[in-house]
Protein backbone atom coordinates (compact mmCIF):
# COMPACT_ATOMS: atom_id res chain seq x y z
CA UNK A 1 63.14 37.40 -2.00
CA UNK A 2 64.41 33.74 -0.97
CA UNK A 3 67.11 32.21 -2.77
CA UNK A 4 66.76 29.07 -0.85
CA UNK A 5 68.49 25.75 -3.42
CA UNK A 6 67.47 23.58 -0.92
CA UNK A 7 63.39 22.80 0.90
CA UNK A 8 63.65 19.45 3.48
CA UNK A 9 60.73 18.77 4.08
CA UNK A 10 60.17 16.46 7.64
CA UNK A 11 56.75 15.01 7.98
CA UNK A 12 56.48 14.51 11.77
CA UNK A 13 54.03 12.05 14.41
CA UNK A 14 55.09 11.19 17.31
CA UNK A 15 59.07 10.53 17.22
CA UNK A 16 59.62 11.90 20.05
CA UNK A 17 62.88 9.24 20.14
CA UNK A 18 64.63 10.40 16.82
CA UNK A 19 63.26 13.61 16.16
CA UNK A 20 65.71 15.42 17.93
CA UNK A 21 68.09 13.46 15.86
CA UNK A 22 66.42 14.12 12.78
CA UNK A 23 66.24 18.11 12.81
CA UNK A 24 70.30 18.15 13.81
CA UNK A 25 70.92 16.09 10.78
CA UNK A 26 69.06 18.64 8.55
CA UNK A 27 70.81 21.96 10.11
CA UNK A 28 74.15 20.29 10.70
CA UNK A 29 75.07 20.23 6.54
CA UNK A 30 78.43 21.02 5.74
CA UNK A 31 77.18 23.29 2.39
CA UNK A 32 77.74 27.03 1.98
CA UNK A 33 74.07 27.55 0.07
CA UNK A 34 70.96 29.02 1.47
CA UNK A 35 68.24 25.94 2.42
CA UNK A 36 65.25 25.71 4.88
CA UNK A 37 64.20 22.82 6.85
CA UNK A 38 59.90 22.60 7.17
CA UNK A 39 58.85 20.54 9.64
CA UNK A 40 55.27 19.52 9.73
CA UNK A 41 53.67 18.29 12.92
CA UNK A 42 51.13 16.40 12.19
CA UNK A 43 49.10 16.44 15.14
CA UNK A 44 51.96 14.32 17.26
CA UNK A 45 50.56 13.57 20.64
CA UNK A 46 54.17 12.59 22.20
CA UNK A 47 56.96 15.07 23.51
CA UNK A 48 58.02 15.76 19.73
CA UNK A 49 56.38 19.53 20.05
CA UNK A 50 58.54 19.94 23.05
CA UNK A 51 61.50 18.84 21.54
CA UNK A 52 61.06 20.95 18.20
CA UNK A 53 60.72 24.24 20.90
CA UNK A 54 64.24 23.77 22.28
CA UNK A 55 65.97 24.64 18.52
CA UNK A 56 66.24 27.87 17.83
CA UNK A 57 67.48 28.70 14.07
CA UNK A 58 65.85 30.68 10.94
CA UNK A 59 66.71 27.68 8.73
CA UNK A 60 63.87 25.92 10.68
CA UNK A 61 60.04 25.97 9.84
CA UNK A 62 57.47 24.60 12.09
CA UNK A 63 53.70 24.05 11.00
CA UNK A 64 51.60 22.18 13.19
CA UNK A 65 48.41 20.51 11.79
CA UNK A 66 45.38 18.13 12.69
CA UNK A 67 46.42 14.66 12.16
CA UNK A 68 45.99 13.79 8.29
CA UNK A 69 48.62 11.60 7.76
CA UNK A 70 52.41 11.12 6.11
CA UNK A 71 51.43 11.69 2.58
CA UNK A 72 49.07 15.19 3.67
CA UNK A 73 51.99 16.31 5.70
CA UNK A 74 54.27 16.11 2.28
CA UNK A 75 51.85 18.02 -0.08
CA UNK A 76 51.49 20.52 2.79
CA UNK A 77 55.45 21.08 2.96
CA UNK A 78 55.74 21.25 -0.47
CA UNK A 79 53.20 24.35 -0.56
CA UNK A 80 55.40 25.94 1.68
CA UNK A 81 58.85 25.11 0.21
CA UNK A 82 60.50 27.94 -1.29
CA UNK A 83 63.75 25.93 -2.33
CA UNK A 84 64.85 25.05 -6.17
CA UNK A 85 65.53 21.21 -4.46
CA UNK A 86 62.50 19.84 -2.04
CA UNK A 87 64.08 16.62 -0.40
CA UNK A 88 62.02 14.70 1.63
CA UNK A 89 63.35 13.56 5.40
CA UNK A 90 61.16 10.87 7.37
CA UNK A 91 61.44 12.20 11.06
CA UNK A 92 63.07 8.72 12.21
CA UNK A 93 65.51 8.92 9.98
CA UNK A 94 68.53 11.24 9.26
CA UNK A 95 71.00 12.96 6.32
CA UNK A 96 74.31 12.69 6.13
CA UNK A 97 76.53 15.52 6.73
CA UNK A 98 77.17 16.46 3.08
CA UNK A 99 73.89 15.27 2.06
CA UNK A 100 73.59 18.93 0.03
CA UNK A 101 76.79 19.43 -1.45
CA UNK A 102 76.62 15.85 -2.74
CA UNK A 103 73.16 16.59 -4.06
CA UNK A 104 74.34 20.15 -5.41
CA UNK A 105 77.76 18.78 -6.63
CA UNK A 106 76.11 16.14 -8.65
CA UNK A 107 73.79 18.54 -10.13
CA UNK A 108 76.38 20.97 -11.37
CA UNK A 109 75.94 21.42 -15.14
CA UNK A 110 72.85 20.26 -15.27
CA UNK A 111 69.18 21.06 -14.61
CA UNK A 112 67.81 17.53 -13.52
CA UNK A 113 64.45 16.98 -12.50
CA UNK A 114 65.28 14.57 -9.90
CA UNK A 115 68.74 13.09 -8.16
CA UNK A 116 68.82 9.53 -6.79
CA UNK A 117 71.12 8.77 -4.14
CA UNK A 118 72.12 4.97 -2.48
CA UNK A 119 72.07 5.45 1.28
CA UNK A 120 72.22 3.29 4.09
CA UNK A 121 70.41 1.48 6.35
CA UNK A 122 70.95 1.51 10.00
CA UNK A 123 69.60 -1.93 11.37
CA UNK A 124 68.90 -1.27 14.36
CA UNK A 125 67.36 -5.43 15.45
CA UNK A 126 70.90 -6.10 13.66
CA UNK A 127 73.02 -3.45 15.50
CA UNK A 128 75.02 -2.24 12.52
CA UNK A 129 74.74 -0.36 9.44
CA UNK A 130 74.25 -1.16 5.75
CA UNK A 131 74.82 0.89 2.20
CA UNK A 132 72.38 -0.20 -0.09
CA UNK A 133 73.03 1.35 -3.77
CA UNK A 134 70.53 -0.43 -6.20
CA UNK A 135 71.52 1.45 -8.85
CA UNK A 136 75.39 1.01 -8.95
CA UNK A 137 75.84 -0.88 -12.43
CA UNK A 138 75.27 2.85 -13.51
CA UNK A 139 77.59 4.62 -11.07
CA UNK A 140 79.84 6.00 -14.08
CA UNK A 141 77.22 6.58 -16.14
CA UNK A 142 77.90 10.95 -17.45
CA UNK A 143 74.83 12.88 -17.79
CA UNK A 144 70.83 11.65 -17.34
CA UNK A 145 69.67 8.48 -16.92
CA UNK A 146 65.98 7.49 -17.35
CA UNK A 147 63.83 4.50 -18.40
CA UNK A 148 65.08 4.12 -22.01
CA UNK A 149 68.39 4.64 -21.21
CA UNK A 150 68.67 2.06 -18.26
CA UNK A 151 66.42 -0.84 -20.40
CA UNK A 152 64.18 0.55 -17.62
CA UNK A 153 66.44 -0.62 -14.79
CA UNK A 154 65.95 2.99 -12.98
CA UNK A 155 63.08 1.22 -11.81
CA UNK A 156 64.69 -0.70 -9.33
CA UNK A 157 65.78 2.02 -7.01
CA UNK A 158 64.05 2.40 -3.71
CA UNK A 159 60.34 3.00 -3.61
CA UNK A 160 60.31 5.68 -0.68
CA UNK A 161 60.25 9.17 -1.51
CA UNK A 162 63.23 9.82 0.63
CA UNK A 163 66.78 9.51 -0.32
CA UNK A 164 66.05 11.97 -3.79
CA UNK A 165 65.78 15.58 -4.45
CA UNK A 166 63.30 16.79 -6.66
CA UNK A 167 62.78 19.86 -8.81
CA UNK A 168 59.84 21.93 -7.08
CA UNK A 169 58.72 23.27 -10.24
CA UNK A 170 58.88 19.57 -11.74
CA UNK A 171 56.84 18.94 -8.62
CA UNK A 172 54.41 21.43 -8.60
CA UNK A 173 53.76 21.74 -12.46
CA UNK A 174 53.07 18.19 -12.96
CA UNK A 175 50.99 17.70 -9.96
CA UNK A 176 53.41 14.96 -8.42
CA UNK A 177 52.27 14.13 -5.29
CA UNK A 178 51.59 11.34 -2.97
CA UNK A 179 48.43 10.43 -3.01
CA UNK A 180 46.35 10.74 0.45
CA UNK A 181 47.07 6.91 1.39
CA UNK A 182 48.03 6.06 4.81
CA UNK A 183 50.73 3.55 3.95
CA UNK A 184 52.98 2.70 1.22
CA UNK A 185 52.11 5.98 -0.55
CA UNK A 186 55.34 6.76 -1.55
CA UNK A 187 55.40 4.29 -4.21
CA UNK A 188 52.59 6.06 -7.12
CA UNK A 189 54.66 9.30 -6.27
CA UNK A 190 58.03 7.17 -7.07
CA UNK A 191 56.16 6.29 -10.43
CA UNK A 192 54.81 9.30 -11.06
CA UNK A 193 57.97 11.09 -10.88
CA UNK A 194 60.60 8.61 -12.46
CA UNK A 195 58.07 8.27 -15.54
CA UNK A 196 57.46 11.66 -16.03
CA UNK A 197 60.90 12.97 -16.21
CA UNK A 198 64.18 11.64 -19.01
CA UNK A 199 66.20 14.53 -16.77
CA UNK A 200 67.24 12.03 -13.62
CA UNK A 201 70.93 12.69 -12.10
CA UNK A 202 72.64 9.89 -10.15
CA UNK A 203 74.84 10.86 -7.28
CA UNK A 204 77.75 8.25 -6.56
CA UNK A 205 77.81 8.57 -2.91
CA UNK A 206 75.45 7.52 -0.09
CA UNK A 207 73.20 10.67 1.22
CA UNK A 208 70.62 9.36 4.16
CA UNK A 209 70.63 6.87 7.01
CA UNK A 210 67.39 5.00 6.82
CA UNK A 211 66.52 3.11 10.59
CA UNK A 212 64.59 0.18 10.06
CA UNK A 213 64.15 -2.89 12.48
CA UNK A 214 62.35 -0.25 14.91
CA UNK A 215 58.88 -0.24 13.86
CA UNK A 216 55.95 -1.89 15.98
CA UNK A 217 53.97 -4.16 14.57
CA UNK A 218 51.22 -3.44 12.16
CA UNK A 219 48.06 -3.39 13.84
CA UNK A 220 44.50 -1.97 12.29
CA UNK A 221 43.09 1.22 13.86
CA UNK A 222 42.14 4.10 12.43
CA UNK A 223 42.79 2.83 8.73
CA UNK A 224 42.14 -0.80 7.39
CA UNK A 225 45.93 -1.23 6.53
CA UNK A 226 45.39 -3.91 3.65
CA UNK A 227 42.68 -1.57 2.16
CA UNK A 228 45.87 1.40 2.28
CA UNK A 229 48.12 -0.82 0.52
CA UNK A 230 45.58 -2.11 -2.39
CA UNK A 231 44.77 1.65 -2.80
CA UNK A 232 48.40 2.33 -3.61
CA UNK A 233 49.09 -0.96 -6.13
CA UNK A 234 45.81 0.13 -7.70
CA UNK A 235 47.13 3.90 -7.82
CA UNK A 236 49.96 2.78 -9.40
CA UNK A 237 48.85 1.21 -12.02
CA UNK A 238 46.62 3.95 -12.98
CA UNK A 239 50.00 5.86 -13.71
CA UNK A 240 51.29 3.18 -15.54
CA UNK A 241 48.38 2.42 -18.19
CA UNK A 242 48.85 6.23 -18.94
CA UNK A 243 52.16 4.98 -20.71
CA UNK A 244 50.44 2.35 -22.78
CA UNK A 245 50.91 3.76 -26.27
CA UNK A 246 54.47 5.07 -25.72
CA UNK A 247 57.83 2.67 -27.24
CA UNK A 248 58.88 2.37 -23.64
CA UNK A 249 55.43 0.42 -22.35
CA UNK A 250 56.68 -3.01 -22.60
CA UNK A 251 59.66 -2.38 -20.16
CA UNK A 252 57.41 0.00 -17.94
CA UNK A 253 55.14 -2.75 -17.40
CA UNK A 254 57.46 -5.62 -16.98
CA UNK A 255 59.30 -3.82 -14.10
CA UNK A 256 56.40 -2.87 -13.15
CA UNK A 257 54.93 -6.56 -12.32
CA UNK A 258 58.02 -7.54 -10.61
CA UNK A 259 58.28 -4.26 -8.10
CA UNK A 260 54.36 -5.19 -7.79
CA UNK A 261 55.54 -9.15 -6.89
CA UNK A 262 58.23 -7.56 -4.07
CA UNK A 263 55.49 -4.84 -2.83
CA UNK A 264 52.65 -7.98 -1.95
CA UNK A 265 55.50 -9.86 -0.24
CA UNK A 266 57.14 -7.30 1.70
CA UNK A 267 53.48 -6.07 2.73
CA UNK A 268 52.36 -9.96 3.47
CA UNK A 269 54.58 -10.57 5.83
CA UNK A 270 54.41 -7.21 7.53
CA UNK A 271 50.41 -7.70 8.30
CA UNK A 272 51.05 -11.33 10.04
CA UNK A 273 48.89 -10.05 12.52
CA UNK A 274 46.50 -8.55 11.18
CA UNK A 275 43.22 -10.97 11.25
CA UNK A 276 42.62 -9.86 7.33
CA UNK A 277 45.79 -10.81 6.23
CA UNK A 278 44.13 -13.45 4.12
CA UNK A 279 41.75 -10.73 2.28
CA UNK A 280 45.34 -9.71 1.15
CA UNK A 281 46.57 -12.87 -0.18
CA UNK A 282 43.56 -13.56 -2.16
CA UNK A 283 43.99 -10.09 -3.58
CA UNK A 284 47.45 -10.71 -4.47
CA UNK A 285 47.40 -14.01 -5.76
CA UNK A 286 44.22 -12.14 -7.83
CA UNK A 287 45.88 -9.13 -9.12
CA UNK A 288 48.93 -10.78 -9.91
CA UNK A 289 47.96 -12.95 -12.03
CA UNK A 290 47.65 -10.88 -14.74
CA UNK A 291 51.53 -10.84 -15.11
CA UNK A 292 52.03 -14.56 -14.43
CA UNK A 293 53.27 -14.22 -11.41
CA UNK A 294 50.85 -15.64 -9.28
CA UNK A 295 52.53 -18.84 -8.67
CA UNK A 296 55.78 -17.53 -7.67
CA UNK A 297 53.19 -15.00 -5.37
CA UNK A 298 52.09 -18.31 -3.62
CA UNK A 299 55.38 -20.32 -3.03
CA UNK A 300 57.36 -17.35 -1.94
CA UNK A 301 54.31 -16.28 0.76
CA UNK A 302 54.68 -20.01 1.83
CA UNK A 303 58.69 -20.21 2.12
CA UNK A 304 58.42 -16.69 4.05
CA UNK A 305 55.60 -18.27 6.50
CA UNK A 306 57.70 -21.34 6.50
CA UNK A 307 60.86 -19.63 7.88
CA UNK A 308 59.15 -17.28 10.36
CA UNK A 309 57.21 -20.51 11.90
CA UNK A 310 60.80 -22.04 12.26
């Protein structure tokens, strides 16, 4: 029988750059527990296969599939995880060394649900590396934090589903997965999870090294991208109108506008050049309205076209 504590679970296409990387991070932990790392291939047509041949360790996992996308590759791992812990690892990206005993350390005495983490950001157009810790006014908080306790704060942590560890059976009993999306699903699972759970640890020290500043620029293919991202606002607000007669609505939904505000900015300047980008201002400037934010939607677009132009 496995007596694993720990699942990662790497989602992989075509890294063939970091991957390598990636996999070291995961079986280089300084912890003295059982884990296993799962790597799912999904369909990569680079030299990642090739790469993920050369290690040779029970720890690691390898499932190759057709090409069904980042949030597909997830659920799959998670059928496959065997670990108390499922932590999710973006193949471009990397864990810290103690990344486990942190998340084990933090955990001790208690039987959380999920554990957030702060983690840093290596910027790689910048050349250096960040921490990022949106949750720190809470840093000596003792025991669980949730929405009540945290006026609904909790909220403001990263979206991705990375940088956490989750229960599996919290996972897998309450069906919390990422929707099939093909980009910016993690953000229904983030709500899905942090609503559904008052049992949410918060570790004090930084666990994963997100890269960002290396992605190419969004282009359509396969997926109409501004379709993808009004699937996953609309998702998302499915899960929160299921809290609409509890006490904590009020702040669910007022966090919720203003993470809704970031997500159509971030995501409007990202699709610059795409040749719908307008379809996705009008829906913003649309769907926002609803929370009065519309206005503030339309002069913040126009500063952030204002400053790339210059």
């Amino acid at each position: 029988m496995n007596n694993f504590i720990f699942s990662i679970i790497i989602p992989l296409y075509n890294q063939e750059k970091y991957i390598e990387r990636c996999v070291k991070s995961a079986l280089n932990q300084d912890f003295k527990g059982n884990f296993e790392i799962i790597v799912v291939n999904d369909g990569s047509t680079d030299k990642s296969e090739e790469i993920l041949k050369k290690f040779n360790d029970d720890k690691l996992k390898i499932f190759k599939n057709e090409n069904g996308g980042l949030a597909y590759s997830r659920n799959f791992g998670n059928s496959k995880a065997k670990g108390q812990y499922i932590i999710y690892l973006d193949a471009d990206d990397e864990l810290h060394t103690l990344a486990l005993k942190k998340f084990y350390e933090t955990n001790k005495g208690y039987d959380a649900d999920i554990i957030l983490a702060p983690y840093y950001a290596i910027r790689e157009h910048r050349g250096d590396i960040k921490e990022y810790f949106p949750l720190k006014k809470f840093k000596n908080a003792k025991g669980c934090i949730n929405v009540q306790n945290t006026g609904g704060e909790i909220l403001n942590v990263n979206f991705e589903a990375w940088g956490k560890a989750y229960k599996r059976e919290f996972i897998m009993e309450n069906n919390i997965e990422s929707p099939i999306i093909h980009l910016a699903e993690d953000i229904p699972l983030f709500y899905k999870a942090l609503l559904g759970t008052d049992k949410i640890l918060l570790c004090k020290e930084p666990v994963y090294y997100y890269r960002r500043g290396h992605k190419k620029p969004y282009k359509n293919g396969k997926y109409n991208l501004v379709s993808e991202v009004i699937k996953t606002i609309k998702a998302s607000e499915e899960i929160i109108k299921t809290y609409k007669n509890t006490c904590t609505y009020s702040i669910i939904e007022k966090f919720y506008a203003k993470n809704t505000l970031k997500i159509c900015l971030f995501w409007y300047k990202k699709f610059k050049n795409l040749e719908n980008r307008r379809d996705f201002y009008d829906f913003s400037v649309e769907y926002l309205e609803k929370f009065n934010l519309a206005r503030k939607f339309k002069i913040k677009s126009f500063i952030n076209n204002l400053v790339d132009i210059l």
